[in-house]
N, C-alpha and C. Protein backbone atom coordinates (compact mmCIF):
# COMPACT_ATOMS: atom_id res chain seq x y z
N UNK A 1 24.03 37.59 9.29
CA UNK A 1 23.17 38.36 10.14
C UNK A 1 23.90 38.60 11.46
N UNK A 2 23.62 40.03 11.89
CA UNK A 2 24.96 40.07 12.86
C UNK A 2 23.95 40.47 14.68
N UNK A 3 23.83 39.75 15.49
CA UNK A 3 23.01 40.36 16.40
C UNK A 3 24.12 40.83 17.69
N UNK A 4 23.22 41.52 18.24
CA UNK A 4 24.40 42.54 19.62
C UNK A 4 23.66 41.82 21.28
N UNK A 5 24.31 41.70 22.23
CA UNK A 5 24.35 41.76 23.52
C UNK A 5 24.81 43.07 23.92
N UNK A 6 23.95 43.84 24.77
CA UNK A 6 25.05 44.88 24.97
C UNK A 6 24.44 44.92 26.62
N UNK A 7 25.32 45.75 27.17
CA UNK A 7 25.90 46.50 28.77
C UNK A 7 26.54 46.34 29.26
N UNK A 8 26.59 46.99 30.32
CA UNK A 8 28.36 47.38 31.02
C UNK A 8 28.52 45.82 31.76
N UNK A 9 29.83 45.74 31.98
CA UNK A 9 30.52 44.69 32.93
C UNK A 9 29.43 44.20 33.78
N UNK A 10 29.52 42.74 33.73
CA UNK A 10 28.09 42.82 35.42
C UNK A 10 26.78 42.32 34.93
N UNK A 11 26.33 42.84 33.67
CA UNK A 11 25.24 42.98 33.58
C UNK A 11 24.23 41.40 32.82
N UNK A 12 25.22 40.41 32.84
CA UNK A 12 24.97 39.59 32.50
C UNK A 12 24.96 38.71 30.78
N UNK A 13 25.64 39.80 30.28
CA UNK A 13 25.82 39.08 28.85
C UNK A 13 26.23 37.78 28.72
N UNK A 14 27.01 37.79 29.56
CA UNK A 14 28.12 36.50 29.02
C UNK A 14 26.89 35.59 28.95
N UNK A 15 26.25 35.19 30.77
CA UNK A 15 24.87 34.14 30.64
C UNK A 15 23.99 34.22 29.27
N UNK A 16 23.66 35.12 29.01
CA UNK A 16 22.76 35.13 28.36
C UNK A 16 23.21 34.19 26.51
N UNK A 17 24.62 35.33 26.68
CA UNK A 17 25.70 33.84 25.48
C UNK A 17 25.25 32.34 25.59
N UNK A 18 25.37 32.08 26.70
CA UNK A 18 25.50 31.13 27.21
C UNK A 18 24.52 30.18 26.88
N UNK A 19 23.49 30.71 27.74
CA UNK A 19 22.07 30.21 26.90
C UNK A 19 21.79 30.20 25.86
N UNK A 20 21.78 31.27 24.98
CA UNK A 20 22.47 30.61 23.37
C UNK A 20 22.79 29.91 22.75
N UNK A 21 23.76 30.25 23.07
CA UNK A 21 25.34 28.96 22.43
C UNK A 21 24.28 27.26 22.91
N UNK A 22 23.60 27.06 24.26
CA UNK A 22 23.40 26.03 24.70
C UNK A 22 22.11 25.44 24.05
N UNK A 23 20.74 26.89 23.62
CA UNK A 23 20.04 26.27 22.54
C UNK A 23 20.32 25.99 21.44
N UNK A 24 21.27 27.05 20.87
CA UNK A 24 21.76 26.51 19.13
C UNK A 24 22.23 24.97 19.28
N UNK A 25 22.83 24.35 20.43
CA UNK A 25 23.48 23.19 20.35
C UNK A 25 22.23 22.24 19.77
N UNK A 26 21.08 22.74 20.73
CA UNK A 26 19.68 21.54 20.53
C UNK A 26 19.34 22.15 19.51
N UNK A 27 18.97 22.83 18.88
CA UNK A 27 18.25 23.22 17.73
C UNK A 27 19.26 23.42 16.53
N UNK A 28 19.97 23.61 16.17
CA UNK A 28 20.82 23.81 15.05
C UNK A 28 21.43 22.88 14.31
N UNK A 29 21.20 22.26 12.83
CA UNK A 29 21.66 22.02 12.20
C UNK A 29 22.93 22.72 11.58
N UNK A 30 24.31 21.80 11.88
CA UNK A 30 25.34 22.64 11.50
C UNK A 30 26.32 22.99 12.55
N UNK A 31 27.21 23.54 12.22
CA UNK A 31 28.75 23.84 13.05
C UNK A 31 28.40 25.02 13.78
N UNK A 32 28.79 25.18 15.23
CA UNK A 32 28.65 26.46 15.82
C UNK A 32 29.72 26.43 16.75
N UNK A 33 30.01 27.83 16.41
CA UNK A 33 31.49 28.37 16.51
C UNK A 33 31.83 29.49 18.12
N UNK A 34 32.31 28.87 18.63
CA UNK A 34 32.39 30.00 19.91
C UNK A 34 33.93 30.62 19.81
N UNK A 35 33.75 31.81 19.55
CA UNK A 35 35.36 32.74 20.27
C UNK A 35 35.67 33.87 21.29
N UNK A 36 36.62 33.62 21.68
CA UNK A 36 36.72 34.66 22.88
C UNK A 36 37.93 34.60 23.49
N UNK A 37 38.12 35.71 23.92
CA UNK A 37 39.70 35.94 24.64
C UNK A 37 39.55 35.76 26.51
N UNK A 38 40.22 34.50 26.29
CA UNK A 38 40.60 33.89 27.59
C UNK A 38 39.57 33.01 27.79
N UNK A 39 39.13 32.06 28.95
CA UNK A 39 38.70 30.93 28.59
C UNK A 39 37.86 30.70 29.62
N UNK A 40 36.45 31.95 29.76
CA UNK A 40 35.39 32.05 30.50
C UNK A 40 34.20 30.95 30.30
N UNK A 41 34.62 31.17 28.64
CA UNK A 41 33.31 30.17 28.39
C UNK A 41 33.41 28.81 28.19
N UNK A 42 34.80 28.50 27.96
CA UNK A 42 34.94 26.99 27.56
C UNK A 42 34.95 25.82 28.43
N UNK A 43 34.37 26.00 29.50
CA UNK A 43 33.78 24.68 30.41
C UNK A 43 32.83 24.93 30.37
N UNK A 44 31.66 26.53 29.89
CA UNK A 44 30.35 26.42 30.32
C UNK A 44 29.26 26.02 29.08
N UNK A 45 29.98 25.93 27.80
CA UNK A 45 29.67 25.59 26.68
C UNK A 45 29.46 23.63 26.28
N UNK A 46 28.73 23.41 25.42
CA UNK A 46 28.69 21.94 25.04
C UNK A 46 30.02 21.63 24.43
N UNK A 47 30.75 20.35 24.41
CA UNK A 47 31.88 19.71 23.81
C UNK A 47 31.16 20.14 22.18
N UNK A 48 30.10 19.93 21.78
CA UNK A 48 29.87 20.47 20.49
C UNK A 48 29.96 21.29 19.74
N UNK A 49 30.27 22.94 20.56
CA UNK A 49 30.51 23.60 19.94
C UNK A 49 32.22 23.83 19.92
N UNK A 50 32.57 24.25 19.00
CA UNK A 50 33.91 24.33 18.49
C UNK A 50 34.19 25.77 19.04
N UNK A 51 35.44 25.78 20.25
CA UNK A 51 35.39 27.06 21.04
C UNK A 51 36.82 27.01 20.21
N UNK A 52 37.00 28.97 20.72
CA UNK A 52 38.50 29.00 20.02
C UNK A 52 39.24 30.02 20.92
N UNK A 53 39.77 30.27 21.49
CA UNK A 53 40.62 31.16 22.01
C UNK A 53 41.33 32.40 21.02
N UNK A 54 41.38 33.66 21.26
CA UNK A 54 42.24 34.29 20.06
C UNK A 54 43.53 34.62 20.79
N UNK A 55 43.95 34.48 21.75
CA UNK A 55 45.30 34.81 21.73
C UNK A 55 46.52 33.71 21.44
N UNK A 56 45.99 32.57 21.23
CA UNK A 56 46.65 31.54 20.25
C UNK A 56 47.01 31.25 18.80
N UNK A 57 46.02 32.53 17.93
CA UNK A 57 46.10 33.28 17.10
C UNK A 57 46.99 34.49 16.34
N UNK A 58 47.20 34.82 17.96
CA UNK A 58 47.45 36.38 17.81
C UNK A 58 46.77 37.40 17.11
N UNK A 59 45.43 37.41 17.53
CA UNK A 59 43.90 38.16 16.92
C UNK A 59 44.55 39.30 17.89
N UNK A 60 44.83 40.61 17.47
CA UNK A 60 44.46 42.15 18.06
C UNK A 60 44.12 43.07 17.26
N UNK A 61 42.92 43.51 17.09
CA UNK A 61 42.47 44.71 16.18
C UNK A 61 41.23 43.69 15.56
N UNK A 62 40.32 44.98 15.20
CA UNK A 62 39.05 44.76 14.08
C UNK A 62 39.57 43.82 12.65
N UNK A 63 40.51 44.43 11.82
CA UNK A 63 41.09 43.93 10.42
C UNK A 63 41.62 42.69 10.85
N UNK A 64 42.43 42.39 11.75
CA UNK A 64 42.69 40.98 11.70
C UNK A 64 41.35 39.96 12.17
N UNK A 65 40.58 40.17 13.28
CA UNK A 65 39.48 39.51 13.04
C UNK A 65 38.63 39.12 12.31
N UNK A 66 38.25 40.30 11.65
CA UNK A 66 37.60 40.22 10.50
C UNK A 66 38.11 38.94 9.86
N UNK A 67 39.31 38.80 9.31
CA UNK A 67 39.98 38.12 8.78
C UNK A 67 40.16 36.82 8.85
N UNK A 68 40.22 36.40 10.30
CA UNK A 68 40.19 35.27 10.69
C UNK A 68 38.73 34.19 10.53
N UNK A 69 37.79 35.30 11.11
CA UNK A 69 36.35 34.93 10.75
C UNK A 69 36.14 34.36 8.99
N UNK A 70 36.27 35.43 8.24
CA UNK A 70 36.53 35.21 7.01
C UNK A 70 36.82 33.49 6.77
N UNK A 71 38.28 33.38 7.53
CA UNK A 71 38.55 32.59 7.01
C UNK A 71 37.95 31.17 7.52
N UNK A 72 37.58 31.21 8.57
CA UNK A 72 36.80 30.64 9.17
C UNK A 72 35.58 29.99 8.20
N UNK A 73 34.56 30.50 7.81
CA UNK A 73 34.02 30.98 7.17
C UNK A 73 34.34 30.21 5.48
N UNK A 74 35.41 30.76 5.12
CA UNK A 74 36.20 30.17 3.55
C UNK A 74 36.17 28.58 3.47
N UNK A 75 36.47 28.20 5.08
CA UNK A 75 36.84 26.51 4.95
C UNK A 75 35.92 25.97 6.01
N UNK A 76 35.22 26.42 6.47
CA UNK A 76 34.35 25.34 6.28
C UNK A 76 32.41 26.46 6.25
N UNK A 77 31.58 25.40 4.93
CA UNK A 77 30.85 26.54 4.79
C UNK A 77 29.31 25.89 5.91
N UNK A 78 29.73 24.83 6.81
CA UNK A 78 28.66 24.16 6.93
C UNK A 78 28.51 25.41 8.44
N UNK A 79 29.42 26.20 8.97
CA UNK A 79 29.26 27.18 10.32
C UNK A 79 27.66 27.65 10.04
N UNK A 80 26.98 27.19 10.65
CA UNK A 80 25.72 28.66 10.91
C UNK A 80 25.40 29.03 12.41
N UNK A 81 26.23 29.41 12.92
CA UNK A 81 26.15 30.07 14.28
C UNK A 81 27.33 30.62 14.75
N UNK A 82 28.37 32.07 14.82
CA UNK A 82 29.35 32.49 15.30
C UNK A 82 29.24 33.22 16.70
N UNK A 83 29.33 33.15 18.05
CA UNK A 83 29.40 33.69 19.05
C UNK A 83 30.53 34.27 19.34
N UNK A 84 30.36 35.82 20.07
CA UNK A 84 31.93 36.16 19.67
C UNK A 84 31.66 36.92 21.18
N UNK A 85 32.52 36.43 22.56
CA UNK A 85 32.44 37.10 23.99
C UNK A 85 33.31 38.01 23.85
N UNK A 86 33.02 39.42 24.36
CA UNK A 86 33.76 40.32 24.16
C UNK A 86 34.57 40.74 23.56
N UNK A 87 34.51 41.62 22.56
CA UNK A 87 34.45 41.68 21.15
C UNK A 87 35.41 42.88 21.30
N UNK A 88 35.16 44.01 22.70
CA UNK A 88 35.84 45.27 23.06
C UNK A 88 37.27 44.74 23.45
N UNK A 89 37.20 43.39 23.88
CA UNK A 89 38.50 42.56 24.51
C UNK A 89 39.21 42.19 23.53
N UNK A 90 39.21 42.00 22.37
CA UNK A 90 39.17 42.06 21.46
C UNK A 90 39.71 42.71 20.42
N UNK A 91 39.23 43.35 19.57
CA UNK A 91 39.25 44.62 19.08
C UNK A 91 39.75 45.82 19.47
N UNK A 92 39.24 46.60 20.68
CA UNK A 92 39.78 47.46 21.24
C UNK A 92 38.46 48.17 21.23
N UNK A 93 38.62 49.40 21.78
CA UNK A 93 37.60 50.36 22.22
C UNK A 93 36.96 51.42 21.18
N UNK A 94 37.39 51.43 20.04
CA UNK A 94 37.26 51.74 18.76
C UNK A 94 36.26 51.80 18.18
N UNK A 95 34.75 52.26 18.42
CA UNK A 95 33.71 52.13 18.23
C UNK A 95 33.04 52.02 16.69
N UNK A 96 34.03 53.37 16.43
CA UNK A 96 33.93 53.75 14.70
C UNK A 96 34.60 51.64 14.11
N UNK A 97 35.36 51.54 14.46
CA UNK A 97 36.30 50.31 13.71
C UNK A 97 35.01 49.06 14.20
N UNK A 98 34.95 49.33 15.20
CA UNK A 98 34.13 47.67 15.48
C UNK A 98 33.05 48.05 14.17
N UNK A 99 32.04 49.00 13.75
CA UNK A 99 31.27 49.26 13.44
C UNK A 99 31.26 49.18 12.01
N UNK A 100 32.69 49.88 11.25
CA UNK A 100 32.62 49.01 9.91
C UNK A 100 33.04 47.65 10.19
N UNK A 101 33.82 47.19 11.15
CA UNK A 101 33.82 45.23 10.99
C UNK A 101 32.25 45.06 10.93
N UNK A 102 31.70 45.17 11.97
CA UNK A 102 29.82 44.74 11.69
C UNK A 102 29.86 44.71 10.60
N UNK A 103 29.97 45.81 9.81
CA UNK A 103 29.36 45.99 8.44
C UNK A 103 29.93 45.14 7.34
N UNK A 104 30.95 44.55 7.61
CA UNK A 104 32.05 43.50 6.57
C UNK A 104 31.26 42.50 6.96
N UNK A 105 31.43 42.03 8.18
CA UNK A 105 31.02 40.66 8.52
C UNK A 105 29.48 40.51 8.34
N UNK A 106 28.43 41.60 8.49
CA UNK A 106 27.36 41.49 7.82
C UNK A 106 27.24 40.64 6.47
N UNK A 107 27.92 41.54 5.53
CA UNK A 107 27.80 41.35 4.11
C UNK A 107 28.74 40.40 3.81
N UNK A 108 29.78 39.30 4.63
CA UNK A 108 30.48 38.43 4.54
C UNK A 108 29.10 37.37 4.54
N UNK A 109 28.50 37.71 5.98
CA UNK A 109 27.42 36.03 6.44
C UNK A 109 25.91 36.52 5.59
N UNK A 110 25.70 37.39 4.99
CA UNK A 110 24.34 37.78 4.63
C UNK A 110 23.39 37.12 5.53
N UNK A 111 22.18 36.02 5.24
CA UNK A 111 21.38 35.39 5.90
C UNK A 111 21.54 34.42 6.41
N UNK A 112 22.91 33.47 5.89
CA UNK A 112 23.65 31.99 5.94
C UNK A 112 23.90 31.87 7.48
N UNK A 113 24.65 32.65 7.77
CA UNK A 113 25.13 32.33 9.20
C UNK A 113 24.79 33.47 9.99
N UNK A 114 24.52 33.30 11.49
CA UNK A 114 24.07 34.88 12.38
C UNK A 114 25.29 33.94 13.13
N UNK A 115 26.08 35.92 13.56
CA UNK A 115 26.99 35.96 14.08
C UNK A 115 26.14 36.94 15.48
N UNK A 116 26.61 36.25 16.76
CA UNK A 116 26.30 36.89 17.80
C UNK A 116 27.87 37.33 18.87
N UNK A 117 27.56 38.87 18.93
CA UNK A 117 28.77 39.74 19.65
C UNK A 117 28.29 40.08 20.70
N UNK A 118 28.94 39.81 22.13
CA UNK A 118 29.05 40.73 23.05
C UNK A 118 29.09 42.04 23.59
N UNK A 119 29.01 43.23 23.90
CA UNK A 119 29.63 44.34 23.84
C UNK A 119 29.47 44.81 24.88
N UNK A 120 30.73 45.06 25.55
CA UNK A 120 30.08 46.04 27.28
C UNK A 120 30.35 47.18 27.26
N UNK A 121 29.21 47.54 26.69
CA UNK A 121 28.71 49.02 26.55
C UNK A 121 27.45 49.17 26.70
N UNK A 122 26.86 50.57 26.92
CA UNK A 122 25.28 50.43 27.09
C UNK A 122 25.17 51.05 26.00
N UNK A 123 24.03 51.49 25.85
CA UNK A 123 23.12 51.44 23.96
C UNK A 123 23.61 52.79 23.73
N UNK A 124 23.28 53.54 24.69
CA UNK A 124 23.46 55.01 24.84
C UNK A 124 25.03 55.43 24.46
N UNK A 125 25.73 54.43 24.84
CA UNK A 125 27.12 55.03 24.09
C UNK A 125 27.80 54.60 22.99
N UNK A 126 26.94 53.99 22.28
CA UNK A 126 27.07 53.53 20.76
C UNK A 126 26.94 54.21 19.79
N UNK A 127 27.54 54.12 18.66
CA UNK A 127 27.15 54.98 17.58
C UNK A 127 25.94 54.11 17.02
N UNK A 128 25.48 54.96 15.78
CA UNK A 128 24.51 54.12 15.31
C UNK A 128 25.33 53.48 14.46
N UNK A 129 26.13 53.02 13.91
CA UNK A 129 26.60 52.46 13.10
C UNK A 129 26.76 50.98 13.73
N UNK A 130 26.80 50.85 15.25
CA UNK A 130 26.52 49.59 16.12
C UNK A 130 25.18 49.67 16.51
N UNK A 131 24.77 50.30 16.85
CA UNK A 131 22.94 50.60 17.23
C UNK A 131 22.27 50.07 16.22
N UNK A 132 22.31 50.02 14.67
CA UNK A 132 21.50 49.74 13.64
C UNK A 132 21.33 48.23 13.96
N UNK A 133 22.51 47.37 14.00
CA UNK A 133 22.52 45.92 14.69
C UNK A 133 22.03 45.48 15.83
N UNK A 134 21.33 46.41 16.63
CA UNK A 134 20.44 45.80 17.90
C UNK A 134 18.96 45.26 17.80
């Protein structure tokens, strides 16, 4: 299940991650997974959740993420919570590409795991192919 944060720079996503990431810790049975490029969130997060950096990876582009998640995902199946901070940082600006990843990683986590993405963009400049996920 794939849910969206969205607006421009500023507008407070990251917190709102934040708070998230900080109830899944109390309420969630299971592994929860934080990623993100560069290392905004990893003092503001619990030691519990398993943060990851992607440029230690070398994650650039939609297809390799995808991928990584995947594999993520492959080995260990107990994850039910993926947080992903800026996803445009990421990926790239590629709206069409982020939009079939949604759609992989949808039908990768079906109901098992909800994956939550960032996006600083406002609604209005989304395709629907990211809009359907809000």
């Amino acid at each position: 299940m794939i849910q969206l944060i969205t607006g421009r720079k500023g507008t407070g996503k990251t917190k709102i991650l934040i708070d998230k990431i900080n109830t899944a810790v109390a309420e969630t049975n299971g592994c929860l997974v934080c990623i993100e490029k560069g290392e905004t969130l990893r003092r503001s997060i619990s030691y519990k959740v398993r943060w990851v950096g992607v440029e230690q990876f070398d994650i650039a582009g939609y297809d390799n993420f995808y991928g990584f998640v995947a594999g993520m995902l492959a080995g260990n199946y107990d994850i039910k919570e993926i947080f992903i901070d800026g996803i445009l940082k990421i990926g790239g600006a590629d709206f069409e590409a982020l939009g079939k990843m949604l759609d992989k990683i949808a039908a990768l986590t079906g109901n098992d795991t909800l994956v939550t993405f960032t996006v600083s963009a406002d609604n209005d400049e989304l395709p629907e192919s990211i809009t359907k996920y809000l």
